[in-house]
N, C-alpha and C. Protein backbone atom coordinates (compact mmCIF):
# COMPACT_ATOMS: atom_id res chain seq x y z
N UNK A 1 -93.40 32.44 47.22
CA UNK A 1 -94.68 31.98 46.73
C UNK A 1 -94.71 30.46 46.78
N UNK A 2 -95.50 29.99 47.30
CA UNK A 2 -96.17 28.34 47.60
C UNK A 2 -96.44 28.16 46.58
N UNK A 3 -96.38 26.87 45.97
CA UNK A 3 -96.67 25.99 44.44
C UNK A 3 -98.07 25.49 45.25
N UNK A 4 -99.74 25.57 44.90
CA UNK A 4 -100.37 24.83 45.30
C UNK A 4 -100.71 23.51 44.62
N UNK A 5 -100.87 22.49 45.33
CA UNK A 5 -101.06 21.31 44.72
C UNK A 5 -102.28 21.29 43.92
N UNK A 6 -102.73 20.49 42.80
CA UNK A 6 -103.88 20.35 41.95
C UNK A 6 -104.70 19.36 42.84
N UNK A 7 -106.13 20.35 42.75
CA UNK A 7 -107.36 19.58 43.55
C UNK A 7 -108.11 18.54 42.31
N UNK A 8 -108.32 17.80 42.96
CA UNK A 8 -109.31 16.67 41.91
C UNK A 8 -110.42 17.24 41.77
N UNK A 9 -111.10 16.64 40.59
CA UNK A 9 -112.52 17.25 40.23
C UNK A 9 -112.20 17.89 39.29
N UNK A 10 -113.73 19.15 39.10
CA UNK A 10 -113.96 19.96 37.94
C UNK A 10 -115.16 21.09 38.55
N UNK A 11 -114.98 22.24 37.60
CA UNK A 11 -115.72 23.35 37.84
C UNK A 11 -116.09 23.34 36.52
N UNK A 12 -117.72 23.75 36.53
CA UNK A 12 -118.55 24.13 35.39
C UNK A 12 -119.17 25.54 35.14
N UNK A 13 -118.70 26.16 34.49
CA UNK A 13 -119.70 27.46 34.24
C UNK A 13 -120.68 27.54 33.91
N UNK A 14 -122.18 27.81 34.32
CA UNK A 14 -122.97 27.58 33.29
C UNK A 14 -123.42 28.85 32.69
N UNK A 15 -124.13 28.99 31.85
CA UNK A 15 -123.77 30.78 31.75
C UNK A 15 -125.38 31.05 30.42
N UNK A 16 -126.52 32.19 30.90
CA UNK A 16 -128.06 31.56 30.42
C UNK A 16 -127.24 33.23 29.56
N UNK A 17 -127.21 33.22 28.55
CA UNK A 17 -127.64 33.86 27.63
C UNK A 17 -128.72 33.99 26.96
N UNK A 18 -129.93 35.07 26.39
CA UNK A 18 -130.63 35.40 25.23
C UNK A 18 -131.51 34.70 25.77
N UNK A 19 -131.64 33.56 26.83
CA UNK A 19 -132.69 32.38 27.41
C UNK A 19 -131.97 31.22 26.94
N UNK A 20 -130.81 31.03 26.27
CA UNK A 20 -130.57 29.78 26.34
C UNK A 20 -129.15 29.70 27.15
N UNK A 21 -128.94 28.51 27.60
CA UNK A 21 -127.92 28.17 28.44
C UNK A 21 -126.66 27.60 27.75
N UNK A 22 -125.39 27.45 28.09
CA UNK A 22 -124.06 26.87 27.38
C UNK A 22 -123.61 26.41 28.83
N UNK A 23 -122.71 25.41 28.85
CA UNK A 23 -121.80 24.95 29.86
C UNK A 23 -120.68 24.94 29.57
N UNK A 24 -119.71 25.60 29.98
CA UNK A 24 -118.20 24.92 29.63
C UNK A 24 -117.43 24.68 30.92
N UNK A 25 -116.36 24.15 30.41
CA UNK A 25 -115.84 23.26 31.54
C UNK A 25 -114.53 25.01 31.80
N UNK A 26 -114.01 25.04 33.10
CA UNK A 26 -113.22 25.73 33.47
C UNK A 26 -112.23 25.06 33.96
N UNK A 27 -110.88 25.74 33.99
CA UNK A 27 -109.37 25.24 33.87
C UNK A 27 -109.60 24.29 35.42
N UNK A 28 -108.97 23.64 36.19
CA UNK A 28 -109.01 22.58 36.80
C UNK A 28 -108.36 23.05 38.00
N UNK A 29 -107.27 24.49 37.74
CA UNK A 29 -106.28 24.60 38.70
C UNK A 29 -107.48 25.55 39.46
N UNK A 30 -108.73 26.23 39.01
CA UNK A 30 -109.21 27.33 39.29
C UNK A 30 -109.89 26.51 41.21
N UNK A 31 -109.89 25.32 40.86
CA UNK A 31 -110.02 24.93 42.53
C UNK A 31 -109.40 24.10 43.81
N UNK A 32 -108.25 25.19 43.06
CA UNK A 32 -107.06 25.39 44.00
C UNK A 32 -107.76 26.32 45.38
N UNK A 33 -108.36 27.37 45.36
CA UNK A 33 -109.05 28.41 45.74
C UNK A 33 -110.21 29.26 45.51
N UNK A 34 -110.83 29.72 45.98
CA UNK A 34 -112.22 30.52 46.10
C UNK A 34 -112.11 31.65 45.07
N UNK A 35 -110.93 32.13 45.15
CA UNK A 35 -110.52 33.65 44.23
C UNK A 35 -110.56 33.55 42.27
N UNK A 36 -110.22 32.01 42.72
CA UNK A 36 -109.78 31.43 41.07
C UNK A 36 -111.29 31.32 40.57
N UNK A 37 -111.93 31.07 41.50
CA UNK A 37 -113.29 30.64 40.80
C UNK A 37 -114.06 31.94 40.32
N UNK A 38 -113.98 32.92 41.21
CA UNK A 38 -114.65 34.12 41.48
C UNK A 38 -114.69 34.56 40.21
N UNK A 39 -112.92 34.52 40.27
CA UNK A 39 -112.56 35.34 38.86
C UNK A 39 -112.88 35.05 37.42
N UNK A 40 -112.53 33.38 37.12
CA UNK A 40 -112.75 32.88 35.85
C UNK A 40 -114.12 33.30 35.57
N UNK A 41 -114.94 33.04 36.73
CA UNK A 41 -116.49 33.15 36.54
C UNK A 41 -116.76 34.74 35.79
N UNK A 42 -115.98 36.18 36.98
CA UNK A 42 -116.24 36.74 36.60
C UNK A 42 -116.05 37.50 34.78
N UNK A 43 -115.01 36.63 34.43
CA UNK A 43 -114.27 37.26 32.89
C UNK A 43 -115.05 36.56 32.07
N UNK A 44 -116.33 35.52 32.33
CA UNK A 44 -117.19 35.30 31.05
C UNK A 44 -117.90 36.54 30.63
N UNK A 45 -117.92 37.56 32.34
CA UNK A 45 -118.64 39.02 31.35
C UNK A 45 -120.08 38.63 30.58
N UNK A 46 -121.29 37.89 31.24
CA UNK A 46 -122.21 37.64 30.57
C UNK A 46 -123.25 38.68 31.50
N UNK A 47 -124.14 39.13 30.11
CA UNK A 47 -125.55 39.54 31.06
C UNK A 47 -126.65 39.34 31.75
N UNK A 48 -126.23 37.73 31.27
CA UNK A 48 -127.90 36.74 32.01
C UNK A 48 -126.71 36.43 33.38
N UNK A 49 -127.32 35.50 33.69
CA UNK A 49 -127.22 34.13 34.74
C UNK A 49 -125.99 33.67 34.37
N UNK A 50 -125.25 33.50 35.56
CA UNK A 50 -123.55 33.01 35.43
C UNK A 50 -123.95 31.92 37.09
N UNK A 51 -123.50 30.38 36.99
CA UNK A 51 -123.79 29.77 37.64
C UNK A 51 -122.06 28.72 37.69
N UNK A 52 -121.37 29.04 38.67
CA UNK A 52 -120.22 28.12 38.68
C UNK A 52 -120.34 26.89 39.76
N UNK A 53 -120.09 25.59 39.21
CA UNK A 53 -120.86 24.19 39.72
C UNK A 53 -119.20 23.86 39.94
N UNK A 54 -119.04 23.24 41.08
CA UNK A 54 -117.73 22.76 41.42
C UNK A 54 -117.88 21.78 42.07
N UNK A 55 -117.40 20.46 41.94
CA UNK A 55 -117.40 19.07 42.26
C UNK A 55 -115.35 18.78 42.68
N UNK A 56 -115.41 19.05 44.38
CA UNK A 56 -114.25 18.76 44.54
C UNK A 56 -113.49 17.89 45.14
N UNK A 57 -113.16 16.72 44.38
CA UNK A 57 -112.46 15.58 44.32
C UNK A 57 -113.52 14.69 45.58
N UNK A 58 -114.67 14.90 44.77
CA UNK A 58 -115.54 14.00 45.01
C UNK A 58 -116.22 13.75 46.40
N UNK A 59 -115.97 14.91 47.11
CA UNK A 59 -116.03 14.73 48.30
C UNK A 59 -117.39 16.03 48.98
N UNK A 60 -117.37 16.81 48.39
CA UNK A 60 -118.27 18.08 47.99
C UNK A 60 -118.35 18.71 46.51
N UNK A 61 -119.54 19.63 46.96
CA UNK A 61 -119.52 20.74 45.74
C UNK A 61 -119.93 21.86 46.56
N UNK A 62 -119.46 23.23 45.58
CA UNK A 62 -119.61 24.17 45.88
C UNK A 62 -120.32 25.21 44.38
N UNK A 63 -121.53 25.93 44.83
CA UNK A 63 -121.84 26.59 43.87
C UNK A 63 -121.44 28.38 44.21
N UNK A 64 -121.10 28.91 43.39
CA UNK A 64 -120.62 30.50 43.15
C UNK A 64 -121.52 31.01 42.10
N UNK A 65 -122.22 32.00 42.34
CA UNK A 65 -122.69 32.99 41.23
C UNK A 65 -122.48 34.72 41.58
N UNK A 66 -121.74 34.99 40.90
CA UNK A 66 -121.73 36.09 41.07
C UNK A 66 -122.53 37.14 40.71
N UNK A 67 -122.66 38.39 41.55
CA UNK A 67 -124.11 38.92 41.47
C UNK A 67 -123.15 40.63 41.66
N UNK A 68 -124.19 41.16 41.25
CA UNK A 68 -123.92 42.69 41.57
C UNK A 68 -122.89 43.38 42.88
N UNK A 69 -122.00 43.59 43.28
CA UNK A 69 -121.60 43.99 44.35
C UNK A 69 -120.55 42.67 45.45
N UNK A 70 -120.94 41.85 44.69
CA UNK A 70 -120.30 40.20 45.65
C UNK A 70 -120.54 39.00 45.25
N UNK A 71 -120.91 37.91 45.39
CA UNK A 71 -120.94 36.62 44.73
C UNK A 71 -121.92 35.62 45.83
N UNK A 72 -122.77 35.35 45.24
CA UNK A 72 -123.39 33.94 46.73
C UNK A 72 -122.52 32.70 46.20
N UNK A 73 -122.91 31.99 47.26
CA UNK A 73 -122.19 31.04 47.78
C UNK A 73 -123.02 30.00 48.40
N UNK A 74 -123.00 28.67 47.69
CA UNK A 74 -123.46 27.65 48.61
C UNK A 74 -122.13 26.55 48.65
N UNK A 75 -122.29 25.94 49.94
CA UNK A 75 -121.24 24.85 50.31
C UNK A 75 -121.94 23.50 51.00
N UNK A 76 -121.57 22.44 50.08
CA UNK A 76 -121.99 21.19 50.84
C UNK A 76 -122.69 20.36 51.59
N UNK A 77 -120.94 20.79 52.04
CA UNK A 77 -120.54 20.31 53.43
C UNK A 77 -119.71 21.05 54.15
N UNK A 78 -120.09 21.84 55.26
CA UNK A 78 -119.11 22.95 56.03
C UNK A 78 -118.24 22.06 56.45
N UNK A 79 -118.02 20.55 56.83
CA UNK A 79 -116.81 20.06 57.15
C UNK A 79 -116.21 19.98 56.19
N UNK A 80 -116.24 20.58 54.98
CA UNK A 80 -115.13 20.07 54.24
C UNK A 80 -114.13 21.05 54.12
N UNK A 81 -114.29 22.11 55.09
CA UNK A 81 -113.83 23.22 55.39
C UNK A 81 -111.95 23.20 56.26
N UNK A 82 -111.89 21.80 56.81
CA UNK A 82 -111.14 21.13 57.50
C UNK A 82 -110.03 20.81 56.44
N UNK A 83 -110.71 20.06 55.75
CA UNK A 83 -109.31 19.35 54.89
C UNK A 83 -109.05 19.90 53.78
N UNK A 84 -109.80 20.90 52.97
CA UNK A 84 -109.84 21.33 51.42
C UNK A 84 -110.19 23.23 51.82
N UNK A 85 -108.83 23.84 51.18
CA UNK A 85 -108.38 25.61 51.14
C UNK A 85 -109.52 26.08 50.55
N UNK A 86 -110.48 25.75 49.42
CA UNK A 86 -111.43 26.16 49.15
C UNK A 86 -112.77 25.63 49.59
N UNK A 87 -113.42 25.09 50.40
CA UNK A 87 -113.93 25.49 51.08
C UNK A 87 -114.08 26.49 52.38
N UNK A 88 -112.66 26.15 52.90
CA UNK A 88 -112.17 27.41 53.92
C UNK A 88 -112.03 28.57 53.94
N UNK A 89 -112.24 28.80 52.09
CA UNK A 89 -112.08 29.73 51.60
C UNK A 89 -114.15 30.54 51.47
N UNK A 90 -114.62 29.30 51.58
CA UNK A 90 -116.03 29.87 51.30
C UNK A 90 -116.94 30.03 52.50
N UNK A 91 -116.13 29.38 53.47
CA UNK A 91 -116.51 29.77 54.82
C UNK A 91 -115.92 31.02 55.24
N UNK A 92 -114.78 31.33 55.02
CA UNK A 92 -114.39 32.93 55.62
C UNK A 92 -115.21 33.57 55.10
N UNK A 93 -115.20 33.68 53.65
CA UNK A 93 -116.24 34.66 53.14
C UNK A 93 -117.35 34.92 53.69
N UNK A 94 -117.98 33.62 53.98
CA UNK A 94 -119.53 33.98 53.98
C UNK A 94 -119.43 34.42 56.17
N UNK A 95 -118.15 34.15 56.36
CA UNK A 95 -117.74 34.70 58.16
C UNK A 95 -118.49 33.80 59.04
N UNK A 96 -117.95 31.94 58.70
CA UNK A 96 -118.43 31.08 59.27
C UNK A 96 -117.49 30.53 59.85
N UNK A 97 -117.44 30.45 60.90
CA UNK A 97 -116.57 29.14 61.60
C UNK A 97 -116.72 27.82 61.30
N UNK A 98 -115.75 26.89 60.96
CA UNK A 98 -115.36 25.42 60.56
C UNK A 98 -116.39 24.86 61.66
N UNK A 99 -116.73 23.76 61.65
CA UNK A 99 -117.16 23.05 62.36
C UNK A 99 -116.09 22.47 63.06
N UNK A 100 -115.93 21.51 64.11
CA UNK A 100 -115.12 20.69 65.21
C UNK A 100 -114.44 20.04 64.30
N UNK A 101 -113.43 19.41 64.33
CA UNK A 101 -113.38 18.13 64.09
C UNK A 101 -114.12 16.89 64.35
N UNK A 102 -114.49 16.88 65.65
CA UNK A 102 -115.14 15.83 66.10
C UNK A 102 -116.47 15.93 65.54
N UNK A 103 -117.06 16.82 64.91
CA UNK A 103 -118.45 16.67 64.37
C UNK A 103 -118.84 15.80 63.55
N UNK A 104 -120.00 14.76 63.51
CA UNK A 104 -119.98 14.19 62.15
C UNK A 104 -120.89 14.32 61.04
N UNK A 105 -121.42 15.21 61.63
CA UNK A 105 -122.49 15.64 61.24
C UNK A 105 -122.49 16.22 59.54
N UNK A 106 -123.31 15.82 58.58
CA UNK A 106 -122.62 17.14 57.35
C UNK A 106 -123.90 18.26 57.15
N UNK A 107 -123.61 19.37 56.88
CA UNK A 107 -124.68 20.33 56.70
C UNK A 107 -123.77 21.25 55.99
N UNK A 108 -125.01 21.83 54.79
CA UNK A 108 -124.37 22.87 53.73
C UNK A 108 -124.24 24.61 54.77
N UNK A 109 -123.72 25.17 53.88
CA UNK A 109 -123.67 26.49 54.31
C UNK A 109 -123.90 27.31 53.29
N UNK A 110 -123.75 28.67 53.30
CA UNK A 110 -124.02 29.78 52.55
C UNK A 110 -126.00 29.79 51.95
N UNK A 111 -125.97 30.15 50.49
CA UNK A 111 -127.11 31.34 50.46
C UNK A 111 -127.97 29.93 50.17
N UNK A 112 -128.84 29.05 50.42
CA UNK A 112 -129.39 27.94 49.93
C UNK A 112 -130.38 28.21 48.67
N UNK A 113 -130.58 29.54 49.06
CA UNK A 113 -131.78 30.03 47.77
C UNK A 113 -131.24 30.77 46.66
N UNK A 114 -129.84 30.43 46.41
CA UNK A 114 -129.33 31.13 45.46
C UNK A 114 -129.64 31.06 43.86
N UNK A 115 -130.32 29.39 43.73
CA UNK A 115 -130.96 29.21 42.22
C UNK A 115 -132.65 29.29 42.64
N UNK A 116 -133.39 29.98 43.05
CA UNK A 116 -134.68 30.09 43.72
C UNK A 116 -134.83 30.52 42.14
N UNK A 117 -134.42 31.74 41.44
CA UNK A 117 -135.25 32.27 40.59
C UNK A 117 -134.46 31.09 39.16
N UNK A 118 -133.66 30.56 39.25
CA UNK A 118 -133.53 29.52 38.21
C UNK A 118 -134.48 28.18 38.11
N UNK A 119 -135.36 28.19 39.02
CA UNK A 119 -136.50 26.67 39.13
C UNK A 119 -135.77 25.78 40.33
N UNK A 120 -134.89 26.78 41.08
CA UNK A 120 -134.71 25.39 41.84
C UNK A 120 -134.71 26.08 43.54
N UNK A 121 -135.93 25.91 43.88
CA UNK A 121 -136.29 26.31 45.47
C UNK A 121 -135.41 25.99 46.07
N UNK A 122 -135.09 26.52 48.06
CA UNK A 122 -134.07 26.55 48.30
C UNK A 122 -134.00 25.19 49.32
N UNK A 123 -135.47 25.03 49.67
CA UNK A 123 -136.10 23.55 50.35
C UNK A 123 -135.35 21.85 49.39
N UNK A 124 -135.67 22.81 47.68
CA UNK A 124 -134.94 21.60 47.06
C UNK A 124 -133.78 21.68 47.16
N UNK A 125 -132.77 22.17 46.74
CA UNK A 125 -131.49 22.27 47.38
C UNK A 125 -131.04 21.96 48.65
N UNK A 126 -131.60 22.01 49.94
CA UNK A 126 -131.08 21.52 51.12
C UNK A 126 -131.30 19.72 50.88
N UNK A 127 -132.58 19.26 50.44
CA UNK A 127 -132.73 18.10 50.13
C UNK A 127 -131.68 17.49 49.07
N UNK A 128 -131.17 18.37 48.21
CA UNK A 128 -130.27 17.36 47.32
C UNK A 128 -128.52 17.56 48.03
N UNK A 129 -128.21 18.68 49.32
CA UNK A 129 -127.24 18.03 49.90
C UNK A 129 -127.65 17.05 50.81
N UNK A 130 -128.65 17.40 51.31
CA UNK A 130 -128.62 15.92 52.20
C UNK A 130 -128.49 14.54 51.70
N UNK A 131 -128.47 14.63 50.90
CA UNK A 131 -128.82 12.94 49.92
C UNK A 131 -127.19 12.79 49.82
N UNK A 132 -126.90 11.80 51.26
CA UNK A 132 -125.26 11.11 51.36
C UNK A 132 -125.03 10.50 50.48
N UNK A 133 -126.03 9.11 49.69
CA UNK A 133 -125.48 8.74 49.03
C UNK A 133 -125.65 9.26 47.60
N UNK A 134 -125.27 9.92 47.63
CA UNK A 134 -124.81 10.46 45.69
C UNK A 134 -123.64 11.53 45.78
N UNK A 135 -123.00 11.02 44.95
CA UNK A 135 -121.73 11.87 44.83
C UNK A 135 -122.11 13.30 44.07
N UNK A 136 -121.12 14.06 44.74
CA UNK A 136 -121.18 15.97 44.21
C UNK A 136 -121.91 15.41 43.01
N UNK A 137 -121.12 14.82 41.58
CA UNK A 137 -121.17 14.95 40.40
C UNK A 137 -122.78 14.77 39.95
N UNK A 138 -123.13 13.63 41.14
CA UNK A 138 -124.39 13.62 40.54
C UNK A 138 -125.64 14.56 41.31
N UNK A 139 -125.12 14.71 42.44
CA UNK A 139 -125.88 16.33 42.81
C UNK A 139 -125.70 17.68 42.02
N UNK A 140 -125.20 17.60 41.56
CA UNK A 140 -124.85 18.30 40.48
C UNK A 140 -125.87 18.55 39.35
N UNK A 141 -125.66 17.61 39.18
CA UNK A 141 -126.50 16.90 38.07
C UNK A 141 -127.94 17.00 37.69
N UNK A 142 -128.36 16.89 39.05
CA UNK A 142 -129.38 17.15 39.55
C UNK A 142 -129.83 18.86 39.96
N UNK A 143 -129.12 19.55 40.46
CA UNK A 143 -129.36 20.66 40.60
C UNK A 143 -129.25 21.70 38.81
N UNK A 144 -128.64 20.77 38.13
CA UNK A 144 -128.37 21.73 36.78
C UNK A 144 -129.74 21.44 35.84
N UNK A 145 -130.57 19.63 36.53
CA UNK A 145 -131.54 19.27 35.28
C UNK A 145 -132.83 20.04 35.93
N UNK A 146 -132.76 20.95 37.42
CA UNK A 146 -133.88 21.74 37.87
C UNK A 146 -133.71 22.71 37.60
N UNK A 147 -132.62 23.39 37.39
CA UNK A 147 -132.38 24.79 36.61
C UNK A 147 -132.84 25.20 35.10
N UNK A 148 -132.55 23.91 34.34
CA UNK A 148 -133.08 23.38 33.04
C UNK A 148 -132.09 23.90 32.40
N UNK A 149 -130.52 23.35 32.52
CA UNK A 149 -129.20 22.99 31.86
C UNK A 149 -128.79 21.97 31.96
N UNK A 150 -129.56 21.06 32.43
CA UNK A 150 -128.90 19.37 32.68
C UNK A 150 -128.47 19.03 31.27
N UNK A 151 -129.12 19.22 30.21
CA UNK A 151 -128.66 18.48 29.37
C UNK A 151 -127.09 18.80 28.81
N UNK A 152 -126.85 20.07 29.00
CA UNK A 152 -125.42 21.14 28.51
C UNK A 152 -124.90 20.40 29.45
N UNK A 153 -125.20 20.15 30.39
CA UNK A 153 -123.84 19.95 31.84
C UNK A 153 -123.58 18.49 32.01
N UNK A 154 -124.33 17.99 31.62
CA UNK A 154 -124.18 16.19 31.35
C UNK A 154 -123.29 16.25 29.95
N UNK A 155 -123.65 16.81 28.68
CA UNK A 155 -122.33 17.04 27.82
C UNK A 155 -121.27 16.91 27.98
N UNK A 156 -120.93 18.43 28.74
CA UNK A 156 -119.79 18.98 29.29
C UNK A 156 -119.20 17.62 30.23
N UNK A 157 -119.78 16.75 31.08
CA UNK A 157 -119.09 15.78 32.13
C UNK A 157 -118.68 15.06 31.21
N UNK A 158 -119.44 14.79 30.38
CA UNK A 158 -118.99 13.31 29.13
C UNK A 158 -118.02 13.81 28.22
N UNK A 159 -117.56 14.89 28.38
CA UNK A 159 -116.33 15.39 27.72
C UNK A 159 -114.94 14.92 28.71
N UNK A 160 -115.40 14.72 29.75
CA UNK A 160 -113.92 14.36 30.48
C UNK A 160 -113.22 13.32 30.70
């Protein structure tokens, strides 16, 4: 068994109970890999809306919600598929090939309309990866204050 190294960053759960929302922060090692996330996400065991926000070492984010039967998936930046196991991990899944190396291009992958029924269209989401200059954290940020959990998930960051 391989020791994997600790990825920088943080993963957020967000999780809409009763109509109201909570954020908590999830263990750090969970994005080491795709499986870690799946799982933590899946053992909150909630009946609303389960939304996992992952900001990894600043270079992408990746969102996971798991749903009836499988989990969607949005990613980035498909190049980040190259240098970081979990994204590579969210490209097999969703049965995407890496981009080149030589590409320089960045473009997200997976379900773009995955917060459509949380307030956040899937047109807005392609627009807030495209926006190079802002880091994951604050795309993030942004995708949680259109969902209408920004304020829980800005908490949760100022806890770290």
């Amino acid at each position: 068994m391989t020791l994997q190294e600790p990825v920088a960053g943080f993963a957020v759960a967000a999780v809409r109970e009763d109509g109201q929302w909570r954020c908590d922060m999830l263990d750090g090692s969970v994005l080491t890999g795709l499986d870690a996330i799946i799982t933590a996400l899946r053992e909150l065991r909630s009946s609303g809306a389960v939304v996992g926000m992952c900001n990894v070492d600043d270079e992408f984010f990746v969102l996971v919600r798991p749903v009836p039967g499988g989990v969607e998936l949005t990613l980035s930046d498909a190049a980040a598929a190259l240098d970081y196991d979990v994204a590579a991990d969210v490209l097999d899944l969703l049965r995407t090939e890496p981009p080149d190396e030589e590409d320089e291009e960045i473009w997200p992958e997976g379900n773009l309309a995955l917060l459509s029924d949380l307030g956040l269209p899937e047109e807005e989401l392609l627009l807030i990866t495209e926006e190079v200059d802002l880091y994951p954290d604050e795309q993030l940020e942004m995708i949680a204050q259109r969902c209408g959990f920004g304020e829980q998930f800005t908490a949760v960051l100022e806890r770290l």
